[in-house]
PDB file of N, CA and C in Angstrom:
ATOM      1  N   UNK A   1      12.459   6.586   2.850  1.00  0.00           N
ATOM      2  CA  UNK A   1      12.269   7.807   2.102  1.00  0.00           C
ATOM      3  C   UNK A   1      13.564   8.588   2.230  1.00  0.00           C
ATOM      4  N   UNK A   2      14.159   9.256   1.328  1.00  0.00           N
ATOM      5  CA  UNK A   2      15.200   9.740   1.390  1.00  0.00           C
ATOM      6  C   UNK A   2      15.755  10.490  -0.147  1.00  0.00           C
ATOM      7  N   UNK A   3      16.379  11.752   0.497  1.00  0.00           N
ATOM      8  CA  UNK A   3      17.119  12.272  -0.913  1.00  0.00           C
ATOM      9  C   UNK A   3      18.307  11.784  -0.817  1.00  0.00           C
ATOM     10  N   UNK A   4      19.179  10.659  -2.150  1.00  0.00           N
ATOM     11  CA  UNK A   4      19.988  10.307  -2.054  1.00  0.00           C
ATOM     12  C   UNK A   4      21.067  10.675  -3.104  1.00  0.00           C
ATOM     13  N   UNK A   5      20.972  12.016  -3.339  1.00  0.00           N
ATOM     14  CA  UNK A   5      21.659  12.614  -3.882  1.00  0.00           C
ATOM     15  C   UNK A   5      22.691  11.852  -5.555  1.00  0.00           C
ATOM     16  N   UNK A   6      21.636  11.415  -5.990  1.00  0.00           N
ATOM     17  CA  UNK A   6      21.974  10.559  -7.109  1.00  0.00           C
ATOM     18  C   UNK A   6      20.665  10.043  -8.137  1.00  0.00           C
ATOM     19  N   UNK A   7      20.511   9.998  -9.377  1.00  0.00           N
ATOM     20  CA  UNK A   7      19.850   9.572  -9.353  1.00  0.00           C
ATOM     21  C   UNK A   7      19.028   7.879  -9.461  1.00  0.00           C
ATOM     22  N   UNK A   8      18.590   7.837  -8.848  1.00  0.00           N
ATOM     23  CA  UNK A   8      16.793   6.242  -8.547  1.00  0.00           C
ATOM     24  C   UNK A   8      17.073   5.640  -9.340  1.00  0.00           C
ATOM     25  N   UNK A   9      17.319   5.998 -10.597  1.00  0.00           N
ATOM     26  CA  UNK A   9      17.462   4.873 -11.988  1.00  0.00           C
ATOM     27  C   UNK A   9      18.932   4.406 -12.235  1.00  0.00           C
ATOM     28  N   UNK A  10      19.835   4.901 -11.794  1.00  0.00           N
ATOM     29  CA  UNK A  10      21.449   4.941 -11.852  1.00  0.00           C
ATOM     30  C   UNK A  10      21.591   3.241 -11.458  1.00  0.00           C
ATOM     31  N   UNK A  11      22.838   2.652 -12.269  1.00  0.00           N
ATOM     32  CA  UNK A  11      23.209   1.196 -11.750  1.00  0.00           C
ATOM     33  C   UNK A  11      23.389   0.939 -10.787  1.00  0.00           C
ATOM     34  N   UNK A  12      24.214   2.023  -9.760  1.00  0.00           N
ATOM     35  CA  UNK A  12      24.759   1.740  -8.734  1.00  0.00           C
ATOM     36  C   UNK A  12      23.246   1.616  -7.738  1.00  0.00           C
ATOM     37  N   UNK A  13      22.513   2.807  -7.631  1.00  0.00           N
ATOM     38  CA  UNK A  13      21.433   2.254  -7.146  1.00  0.00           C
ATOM     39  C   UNK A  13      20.912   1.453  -7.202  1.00  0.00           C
ATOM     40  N   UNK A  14      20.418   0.599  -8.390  1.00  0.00           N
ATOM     41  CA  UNK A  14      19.748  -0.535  -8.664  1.00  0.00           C
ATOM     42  C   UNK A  14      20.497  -1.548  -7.666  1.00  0.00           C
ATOM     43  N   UNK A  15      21.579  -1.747  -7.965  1.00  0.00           N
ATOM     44  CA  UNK A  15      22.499  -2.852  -7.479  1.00  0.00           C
ATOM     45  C   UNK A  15      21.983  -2.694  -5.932  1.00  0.00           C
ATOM     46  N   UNK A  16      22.732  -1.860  -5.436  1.00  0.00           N
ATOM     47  CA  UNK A  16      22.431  -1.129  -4.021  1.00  0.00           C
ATOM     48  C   UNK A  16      20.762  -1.910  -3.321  1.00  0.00           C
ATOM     49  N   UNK A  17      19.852  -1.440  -4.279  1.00  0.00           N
ATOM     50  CA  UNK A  17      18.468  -1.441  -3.530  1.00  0.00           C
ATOM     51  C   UNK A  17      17.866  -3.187  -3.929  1.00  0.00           C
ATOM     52  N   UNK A  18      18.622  -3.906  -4.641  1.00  0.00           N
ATOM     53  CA  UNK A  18      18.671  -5.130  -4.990  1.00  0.00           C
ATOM     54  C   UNK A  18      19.625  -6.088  -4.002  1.00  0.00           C
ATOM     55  N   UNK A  19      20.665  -5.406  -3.572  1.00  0.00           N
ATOM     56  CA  UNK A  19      21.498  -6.380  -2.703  1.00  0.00           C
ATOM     57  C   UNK A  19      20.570  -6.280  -0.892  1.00  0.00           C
ATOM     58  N   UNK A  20      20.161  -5.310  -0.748  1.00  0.00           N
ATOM     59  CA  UNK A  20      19.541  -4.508   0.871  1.00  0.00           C
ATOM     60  C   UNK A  20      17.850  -5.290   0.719  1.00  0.00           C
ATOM     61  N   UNK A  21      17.443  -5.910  -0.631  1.00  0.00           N
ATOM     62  CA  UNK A  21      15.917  -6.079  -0.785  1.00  0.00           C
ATOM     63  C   UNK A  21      15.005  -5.156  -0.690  1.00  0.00           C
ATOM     64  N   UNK A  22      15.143  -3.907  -1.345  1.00  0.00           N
ATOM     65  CA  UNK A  22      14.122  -2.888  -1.287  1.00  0.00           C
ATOM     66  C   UNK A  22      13.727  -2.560  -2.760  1.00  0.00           C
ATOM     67  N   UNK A  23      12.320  -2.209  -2.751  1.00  0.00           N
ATOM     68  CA  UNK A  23      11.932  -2.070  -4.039  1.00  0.00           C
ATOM     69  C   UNK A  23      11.353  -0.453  -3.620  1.00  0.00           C
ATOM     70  N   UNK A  24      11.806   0.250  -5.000  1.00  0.00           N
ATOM     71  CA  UNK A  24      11.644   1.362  -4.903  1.00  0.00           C
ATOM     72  C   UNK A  24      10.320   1.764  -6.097  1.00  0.00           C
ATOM     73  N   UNK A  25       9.199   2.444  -4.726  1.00  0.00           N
ATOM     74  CA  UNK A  25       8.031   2.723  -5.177  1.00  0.00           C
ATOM     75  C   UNK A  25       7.924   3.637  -6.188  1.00  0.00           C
ATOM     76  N   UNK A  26       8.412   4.794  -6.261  1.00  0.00           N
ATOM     77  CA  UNK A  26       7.645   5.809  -6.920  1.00  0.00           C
ATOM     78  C   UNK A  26       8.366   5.130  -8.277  1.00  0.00           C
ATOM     79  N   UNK A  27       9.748   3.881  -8.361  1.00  0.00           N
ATOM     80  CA  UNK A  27       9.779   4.025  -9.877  1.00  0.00           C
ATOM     81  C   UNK A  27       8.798   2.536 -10.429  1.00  0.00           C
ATOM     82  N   UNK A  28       8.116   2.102  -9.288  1.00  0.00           N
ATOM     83  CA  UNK A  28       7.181   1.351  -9.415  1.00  0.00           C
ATOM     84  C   UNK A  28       6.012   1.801 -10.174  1.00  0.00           C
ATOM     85  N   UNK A  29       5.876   3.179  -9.825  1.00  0.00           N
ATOM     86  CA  UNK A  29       5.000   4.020  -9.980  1.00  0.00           C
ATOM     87  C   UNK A  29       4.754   4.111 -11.589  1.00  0.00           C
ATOM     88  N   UNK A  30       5.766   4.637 -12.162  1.00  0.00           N
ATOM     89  CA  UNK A  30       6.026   5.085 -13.312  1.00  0.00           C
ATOM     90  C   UNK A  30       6.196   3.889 -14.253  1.00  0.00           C
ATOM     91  N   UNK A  31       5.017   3.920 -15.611  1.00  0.00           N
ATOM     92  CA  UNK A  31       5.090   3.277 -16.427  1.00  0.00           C
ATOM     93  C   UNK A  31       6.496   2.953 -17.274  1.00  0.00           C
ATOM     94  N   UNK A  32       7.063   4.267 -17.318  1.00  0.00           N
ATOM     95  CA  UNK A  32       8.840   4.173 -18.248  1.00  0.00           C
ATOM     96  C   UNK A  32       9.274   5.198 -17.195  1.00  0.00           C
ATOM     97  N   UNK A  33      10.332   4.575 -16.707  1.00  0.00           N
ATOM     98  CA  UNK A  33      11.245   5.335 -15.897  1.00  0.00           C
ATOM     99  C   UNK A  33      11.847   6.844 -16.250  1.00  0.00           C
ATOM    100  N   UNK A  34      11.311   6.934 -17.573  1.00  0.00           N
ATOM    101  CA  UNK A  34      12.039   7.967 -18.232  1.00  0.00           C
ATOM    102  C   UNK A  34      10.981   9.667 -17.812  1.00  0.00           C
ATOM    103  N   UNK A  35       9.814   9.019 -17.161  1.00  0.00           N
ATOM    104  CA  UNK A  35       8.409   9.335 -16.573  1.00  0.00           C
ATOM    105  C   UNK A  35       8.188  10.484 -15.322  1.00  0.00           C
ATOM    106  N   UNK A  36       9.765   9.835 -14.478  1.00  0.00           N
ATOM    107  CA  UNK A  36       9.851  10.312 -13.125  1.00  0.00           C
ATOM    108  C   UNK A  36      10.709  11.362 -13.211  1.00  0.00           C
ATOM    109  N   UNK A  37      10.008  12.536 -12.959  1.00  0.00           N
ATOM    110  CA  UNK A  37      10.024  13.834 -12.755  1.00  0.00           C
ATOM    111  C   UNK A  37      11.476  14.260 -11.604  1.00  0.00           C
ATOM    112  N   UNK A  38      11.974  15.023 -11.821  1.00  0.00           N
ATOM    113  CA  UNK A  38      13.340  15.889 -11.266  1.00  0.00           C
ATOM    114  C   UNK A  38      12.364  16.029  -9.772  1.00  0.00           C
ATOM    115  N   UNK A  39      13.374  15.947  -9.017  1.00  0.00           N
ATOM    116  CA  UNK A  39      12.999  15.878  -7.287  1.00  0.00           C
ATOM    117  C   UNK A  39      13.312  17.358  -6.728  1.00  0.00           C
ATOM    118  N   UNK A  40      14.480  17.794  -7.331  1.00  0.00           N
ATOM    119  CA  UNK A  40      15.600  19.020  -6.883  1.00  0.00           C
ATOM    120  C   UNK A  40      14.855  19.819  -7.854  1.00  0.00           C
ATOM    121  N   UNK A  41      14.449  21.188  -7.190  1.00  0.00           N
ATOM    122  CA  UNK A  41      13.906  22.377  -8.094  1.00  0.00           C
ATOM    123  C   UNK A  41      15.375  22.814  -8.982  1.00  0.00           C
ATOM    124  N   UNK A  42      16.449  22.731  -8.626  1.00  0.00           N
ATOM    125  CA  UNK A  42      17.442  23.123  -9.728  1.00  0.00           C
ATOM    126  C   UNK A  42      18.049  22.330 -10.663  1.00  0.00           C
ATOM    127  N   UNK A  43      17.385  20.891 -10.265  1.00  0.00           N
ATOM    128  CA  UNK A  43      17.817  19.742 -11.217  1.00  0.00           C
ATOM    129  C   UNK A  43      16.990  19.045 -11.840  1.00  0.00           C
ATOM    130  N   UNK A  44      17.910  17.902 -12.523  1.00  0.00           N
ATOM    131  CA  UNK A  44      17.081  17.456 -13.632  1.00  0.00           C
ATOM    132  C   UNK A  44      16.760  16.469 -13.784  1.00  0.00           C
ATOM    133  N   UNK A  45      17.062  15.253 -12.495  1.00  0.00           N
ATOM    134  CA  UNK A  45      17.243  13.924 -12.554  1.00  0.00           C
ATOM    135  C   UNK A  45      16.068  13.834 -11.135  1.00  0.00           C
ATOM    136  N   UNK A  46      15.717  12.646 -10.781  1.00  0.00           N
ATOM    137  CA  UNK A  46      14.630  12.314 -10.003  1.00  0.00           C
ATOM    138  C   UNK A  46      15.862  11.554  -8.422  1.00  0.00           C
ATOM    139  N   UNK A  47      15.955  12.211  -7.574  1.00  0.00           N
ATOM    140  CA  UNK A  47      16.742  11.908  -6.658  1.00  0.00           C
ATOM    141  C   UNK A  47      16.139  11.386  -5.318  1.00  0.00           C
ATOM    142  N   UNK A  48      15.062  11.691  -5.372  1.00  0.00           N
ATOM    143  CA  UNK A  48      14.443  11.268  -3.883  1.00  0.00           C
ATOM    144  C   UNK A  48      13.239  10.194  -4.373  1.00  0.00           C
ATOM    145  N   UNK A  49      13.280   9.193  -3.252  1.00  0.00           N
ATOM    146  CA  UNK A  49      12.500   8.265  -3.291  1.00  0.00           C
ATOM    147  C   UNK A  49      11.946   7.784  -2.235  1.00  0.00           C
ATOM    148  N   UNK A  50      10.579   6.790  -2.143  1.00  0.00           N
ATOM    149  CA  UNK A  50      10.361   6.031  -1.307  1.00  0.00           C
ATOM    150  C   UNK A  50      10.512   4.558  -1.386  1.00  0.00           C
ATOM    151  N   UNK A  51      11.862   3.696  -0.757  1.00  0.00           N
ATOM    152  CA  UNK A  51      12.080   2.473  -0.918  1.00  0.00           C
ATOM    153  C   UNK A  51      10.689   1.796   0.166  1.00  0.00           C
ATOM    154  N   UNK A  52      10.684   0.627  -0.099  1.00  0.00           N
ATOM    155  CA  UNK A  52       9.629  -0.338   0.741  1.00  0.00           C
ATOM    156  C   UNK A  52      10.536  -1.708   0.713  1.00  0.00           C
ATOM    157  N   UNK A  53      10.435  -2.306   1.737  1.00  0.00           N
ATOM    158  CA  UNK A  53      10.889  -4.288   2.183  1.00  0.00           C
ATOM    159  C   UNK A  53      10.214  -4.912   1.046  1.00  0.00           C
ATOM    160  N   UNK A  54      11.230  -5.357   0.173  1.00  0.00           N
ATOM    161  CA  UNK A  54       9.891  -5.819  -1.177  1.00  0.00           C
ATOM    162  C   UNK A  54       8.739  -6.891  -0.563  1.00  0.00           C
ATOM    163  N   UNK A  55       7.839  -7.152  -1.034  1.00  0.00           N
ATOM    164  CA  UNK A  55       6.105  -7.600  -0.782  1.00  0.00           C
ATOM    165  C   UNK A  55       5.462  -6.649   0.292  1.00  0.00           C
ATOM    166  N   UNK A  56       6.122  -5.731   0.636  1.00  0.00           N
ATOM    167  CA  UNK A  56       4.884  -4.457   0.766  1.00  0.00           C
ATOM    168  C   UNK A  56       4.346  -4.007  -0.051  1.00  0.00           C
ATOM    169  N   UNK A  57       2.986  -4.025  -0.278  1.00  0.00           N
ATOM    170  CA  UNK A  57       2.208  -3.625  -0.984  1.00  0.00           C
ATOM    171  C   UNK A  57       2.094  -1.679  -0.711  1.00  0.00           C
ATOM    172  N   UNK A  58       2.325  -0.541  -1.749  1.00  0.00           N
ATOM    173  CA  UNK A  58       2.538   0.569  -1.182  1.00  0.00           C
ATOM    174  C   UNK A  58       1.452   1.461  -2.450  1.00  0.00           C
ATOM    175  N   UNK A  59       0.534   1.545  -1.920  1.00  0.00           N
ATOM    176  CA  UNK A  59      -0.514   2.830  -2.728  1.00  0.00           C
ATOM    177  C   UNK A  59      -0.371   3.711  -3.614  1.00  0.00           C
ATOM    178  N   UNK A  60      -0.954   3.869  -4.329  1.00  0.00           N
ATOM    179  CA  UNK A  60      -0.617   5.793  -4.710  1.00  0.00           C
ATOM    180  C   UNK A  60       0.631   6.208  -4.159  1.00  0.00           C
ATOM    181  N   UNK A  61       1.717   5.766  -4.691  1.00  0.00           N
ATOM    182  CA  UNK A  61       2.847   7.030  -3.979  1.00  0.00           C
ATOM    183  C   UNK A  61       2.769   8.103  -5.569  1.00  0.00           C
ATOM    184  N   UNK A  62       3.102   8.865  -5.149  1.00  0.00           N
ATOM    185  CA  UNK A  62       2.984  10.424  -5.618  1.00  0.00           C
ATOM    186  C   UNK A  62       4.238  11.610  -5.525  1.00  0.00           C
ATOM    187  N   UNK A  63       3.952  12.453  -6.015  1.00  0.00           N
ATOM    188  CA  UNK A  63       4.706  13.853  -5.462  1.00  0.00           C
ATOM    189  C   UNK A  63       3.919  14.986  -5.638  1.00  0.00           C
ATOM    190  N   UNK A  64       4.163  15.825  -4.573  1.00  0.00           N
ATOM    191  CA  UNK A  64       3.414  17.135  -5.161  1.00  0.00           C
ATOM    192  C   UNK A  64       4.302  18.145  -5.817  1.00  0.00           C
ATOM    193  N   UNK A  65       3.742  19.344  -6.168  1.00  0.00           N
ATOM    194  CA  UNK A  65       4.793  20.106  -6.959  1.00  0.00           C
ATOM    195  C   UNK A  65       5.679  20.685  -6.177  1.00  0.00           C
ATOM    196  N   UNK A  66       6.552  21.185  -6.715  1.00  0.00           N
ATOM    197  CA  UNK A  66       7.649  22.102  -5.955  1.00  0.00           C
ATOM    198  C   UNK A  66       6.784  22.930  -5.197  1.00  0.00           C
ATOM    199  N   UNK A  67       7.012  23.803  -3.881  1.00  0.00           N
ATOM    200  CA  UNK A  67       6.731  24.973  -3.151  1.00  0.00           C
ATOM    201  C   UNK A  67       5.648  24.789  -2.349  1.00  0.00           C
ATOM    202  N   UNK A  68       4.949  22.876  -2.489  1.00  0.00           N
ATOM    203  CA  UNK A  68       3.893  22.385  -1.903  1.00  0.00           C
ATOM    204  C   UNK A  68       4.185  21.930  -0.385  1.00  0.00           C
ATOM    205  N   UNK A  69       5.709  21.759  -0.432  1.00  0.00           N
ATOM    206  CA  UNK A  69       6.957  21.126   1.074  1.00  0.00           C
ATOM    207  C   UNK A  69       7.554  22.026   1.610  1.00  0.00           C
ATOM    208  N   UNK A  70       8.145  21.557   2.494  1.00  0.00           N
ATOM    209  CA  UNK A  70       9.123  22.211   2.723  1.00  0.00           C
ATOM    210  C   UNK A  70      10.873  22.360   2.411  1.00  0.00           C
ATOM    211  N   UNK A  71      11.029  23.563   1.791  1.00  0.00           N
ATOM    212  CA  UNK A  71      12.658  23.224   0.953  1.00  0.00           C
ATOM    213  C   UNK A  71      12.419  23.476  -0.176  1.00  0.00           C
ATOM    214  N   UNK A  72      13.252  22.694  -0.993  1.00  0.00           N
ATOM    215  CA  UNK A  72      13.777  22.660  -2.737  1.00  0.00           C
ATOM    216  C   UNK A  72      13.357  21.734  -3.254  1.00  0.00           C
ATOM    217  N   UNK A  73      13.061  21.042  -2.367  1.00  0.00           N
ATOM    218  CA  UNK A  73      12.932  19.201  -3.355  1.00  0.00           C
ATOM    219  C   UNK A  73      11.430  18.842  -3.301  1.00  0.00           C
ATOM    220  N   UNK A  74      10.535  18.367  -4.192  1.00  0.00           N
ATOM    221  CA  UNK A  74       8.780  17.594  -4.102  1.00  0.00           C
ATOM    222  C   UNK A  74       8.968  16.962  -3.086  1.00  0.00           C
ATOM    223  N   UNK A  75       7.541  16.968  -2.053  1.00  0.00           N
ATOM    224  CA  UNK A  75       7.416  16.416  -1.074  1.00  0.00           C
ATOM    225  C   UNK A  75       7.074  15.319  -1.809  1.00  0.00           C
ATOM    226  N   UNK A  76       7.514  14.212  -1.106  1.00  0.00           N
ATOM    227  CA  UNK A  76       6.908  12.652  -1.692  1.00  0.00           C
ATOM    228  C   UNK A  76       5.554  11.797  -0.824  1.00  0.00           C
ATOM    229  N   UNK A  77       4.830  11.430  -1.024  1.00  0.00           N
ATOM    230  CA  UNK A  77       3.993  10.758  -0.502  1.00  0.00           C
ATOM    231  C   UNK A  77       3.576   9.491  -0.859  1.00  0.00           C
ATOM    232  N   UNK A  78       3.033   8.206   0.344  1.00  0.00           N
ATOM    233  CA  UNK A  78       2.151   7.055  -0.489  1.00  0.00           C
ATOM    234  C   UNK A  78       1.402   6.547   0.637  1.00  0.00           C
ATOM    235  N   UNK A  79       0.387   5.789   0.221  1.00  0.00           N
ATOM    236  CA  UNK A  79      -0.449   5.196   1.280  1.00  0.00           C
ATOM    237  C   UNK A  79       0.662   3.296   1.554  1.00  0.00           C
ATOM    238  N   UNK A  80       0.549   3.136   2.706  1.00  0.00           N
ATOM    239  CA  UNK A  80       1.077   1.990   2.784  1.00  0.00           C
ATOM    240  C   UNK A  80       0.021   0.743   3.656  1.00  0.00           C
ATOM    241  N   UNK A  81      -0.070  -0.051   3.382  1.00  0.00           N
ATOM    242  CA  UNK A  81      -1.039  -0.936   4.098  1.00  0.00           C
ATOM    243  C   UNK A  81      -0.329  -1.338   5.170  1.00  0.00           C
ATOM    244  N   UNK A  82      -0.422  -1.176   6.389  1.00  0.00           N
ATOM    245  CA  UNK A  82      -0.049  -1.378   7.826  1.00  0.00           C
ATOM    246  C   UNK A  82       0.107  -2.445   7.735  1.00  0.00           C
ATOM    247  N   UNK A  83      -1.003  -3.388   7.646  1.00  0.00           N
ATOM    248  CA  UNK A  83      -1.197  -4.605   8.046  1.00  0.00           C
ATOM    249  C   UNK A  83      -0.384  -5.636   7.550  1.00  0.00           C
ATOM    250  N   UNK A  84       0.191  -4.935   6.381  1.00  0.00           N
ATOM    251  CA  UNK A  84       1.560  -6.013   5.925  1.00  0.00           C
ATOM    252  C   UNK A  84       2.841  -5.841   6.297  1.00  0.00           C
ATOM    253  N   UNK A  85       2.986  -4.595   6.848  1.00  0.00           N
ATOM    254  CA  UNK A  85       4.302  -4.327   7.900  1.00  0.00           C
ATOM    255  C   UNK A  85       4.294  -4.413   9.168  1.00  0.00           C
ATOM    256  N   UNK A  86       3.045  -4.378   9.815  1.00  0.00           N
ATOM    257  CA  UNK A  86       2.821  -4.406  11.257  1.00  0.00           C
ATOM    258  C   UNK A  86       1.833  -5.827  11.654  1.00  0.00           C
ATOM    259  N   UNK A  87       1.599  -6.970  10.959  1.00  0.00           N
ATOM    260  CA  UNK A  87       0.589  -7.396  10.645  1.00  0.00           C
ATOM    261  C   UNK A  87      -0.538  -7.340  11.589  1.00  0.00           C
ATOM    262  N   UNK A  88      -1.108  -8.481  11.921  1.00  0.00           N
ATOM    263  CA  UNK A  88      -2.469  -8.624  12.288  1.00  0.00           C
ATOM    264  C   UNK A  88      -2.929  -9.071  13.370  1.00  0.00           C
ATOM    265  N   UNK A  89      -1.945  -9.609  14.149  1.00  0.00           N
ATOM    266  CA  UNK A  89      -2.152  -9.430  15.803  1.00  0.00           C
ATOM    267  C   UNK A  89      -1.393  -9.104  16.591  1.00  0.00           C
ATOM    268  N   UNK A  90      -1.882  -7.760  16.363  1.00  0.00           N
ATOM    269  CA  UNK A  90      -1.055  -7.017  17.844  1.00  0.00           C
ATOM    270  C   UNK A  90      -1.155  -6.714  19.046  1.00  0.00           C
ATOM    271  N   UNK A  91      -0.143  -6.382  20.308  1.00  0.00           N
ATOM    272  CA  UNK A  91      -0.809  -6.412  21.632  1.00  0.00           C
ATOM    273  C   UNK A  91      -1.542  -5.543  22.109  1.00  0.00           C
ATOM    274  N   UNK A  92      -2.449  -5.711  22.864  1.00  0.00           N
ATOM    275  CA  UNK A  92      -3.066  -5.115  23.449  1.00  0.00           C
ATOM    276  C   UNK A  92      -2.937  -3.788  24.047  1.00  0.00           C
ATOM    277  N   UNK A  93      -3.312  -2.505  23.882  1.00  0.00           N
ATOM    278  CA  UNK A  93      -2.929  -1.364  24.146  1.00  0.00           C
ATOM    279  C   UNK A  93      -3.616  -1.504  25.881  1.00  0.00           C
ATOM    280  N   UNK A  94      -2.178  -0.925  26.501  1.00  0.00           N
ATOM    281  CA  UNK A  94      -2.474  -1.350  28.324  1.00  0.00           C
ATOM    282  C   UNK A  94      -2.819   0.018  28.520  1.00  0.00           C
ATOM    283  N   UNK A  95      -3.776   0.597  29.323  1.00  0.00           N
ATOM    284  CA  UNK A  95      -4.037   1.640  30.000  1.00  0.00           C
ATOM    285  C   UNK A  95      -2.984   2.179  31.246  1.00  0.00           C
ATOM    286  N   UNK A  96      -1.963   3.403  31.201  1.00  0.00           N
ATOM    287  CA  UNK A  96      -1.405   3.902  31.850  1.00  0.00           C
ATOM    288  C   UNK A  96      -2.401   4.063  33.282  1.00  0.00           C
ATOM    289  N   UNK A  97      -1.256   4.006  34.296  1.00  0.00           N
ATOM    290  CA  UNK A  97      -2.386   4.710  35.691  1.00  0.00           C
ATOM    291  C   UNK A  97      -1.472   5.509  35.668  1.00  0.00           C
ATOM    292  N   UNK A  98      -1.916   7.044  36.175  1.00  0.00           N
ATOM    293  CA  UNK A  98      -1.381   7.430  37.083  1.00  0.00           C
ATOM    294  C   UNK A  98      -1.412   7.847  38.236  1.00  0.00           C
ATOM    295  N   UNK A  99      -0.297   8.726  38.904  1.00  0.00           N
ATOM    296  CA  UNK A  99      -0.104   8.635  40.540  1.00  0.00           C
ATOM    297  C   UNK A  99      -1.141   9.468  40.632  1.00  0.00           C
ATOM    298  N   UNK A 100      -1.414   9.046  42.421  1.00  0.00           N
ATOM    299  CA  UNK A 100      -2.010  10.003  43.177  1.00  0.00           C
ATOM    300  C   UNK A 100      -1.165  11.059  43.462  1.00  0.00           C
TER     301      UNK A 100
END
């Protein structure tokens, strides 16, 4: 997640998030890229995103409106399924002791 001060749809990004293997959700999101809403309350281009390791499967990502975050820019949000980034057997949570 990150404001990268450019905008999501730009070549250089593409290239960028294509060479690193990240697929970027919220323009997943959007039927026509042309869709995704200005990030920066004083601008006009969509600058912040949430990338994912492509074959993460990533939910509802969203934004809320301006003045809903904190700052200038839409807070971004999405549900992500754990179980495909963390998968499915994990260790055992050990019980701390502590001192006498």
């Amino acid at each position: 997640m990150g404001d990268w001060n450019e905008d999501i749809r730009s070549e250089r990004m593409q290239e960028w998030k294509n060479k690193v293997g990240l697929q970027d959700t919220m323009m997943n999101k959007a039927p026509n890229d042309k869709e995704l809403p200005a990030t920066y309350r004083r601008g006009k281009l969509p600058i912040n995103t949430i990338m994912a390791t492509v074959g993460v499967l990533i939910d509802k990502p969203g934004y809320l409106p301006f003045g809903e975050g904190v700052g200038d820019h839409r807070a971004l949000f999405a549900d992500i399924q754990l179980v495909l980034v963390l998968g499915t057997n994990l260790p055992s949570i050990q019980s701390a002791r502590a001192r006498n």
